[in-house]
Protein backbone atom coordinates (compact mmCIF):
# COMPACT_ATOMS: atom_id res chain seq x y z
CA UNK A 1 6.45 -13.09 11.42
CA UNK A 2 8.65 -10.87 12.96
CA UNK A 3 7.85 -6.75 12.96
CA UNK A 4 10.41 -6.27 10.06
CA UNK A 5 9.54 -9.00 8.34
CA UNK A 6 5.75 -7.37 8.55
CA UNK A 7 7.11 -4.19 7.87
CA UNK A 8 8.74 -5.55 4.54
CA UNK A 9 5.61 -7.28 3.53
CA UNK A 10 3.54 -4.44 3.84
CA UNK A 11 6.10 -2.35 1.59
CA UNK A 12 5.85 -4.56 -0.86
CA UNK A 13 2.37 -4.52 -1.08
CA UNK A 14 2.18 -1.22 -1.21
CA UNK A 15 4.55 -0.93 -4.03
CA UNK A 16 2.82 -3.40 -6.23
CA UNK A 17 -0.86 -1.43 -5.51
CA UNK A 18 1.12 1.96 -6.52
CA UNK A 19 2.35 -0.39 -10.06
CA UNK A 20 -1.10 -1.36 -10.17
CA UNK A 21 -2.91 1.87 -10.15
CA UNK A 22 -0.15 3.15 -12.50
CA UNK A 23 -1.10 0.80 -15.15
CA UNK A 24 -4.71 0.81 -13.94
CA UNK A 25 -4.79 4.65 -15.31
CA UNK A 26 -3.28 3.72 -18.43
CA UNK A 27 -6.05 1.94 -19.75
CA UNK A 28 -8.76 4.27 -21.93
CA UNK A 29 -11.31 2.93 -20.12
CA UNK A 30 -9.81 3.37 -16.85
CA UNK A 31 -12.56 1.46 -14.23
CA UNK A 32 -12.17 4.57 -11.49
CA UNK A 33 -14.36 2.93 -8.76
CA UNK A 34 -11.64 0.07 -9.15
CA UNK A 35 -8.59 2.80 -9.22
CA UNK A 36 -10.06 4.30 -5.86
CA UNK A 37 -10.05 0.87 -4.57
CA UNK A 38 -6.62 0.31 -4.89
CA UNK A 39 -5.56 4.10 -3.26
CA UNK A 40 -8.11 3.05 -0.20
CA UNK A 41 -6.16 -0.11 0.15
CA UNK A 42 -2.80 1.48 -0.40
CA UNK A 43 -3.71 4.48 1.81
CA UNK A 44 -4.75 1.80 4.68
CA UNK A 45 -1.32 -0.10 4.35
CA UNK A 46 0.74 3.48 4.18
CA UNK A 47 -1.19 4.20 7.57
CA UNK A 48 -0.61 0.45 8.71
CA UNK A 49 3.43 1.19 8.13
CA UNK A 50 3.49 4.30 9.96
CA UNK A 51 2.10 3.30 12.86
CA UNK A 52 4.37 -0.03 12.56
CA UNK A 53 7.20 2.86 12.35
CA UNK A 54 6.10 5.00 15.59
CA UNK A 55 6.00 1.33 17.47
CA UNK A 56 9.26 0.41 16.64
CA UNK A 57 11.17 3.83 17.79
CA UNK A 58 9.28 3.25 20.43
CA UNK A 59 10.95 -0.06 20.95
């Protein structure tokens, strides 16, 4: 896969955590271990893309 192709991938991932957190909240018994989960993994993709960002100016 090529580094924008990655790039896009990990965008999209990270969109569909923030959709899932969204209606992960909405619930009235909202499972928060579960919710923090999802912002650790979302957080950790968000860090991936920056430095994926940096590397490519770089480029």
């Amino acid at each position: 896969m090529s580094l924008q192709g990655h790039i896009v991938e990990l965008q999209r991932r990270h969109e569909a955590l923030k959709k899932e957190i969204e209606k992960e909240k909405l619930h009235p018994n909202a499972d928060e271990a579960k919710i923090l989960e999802l912002k650790r993994k979302k957080l950790q993709i968000k860090d991936e893309l920056a430095k994926l960002s940096i590397s490519e100016t770089r480029h």
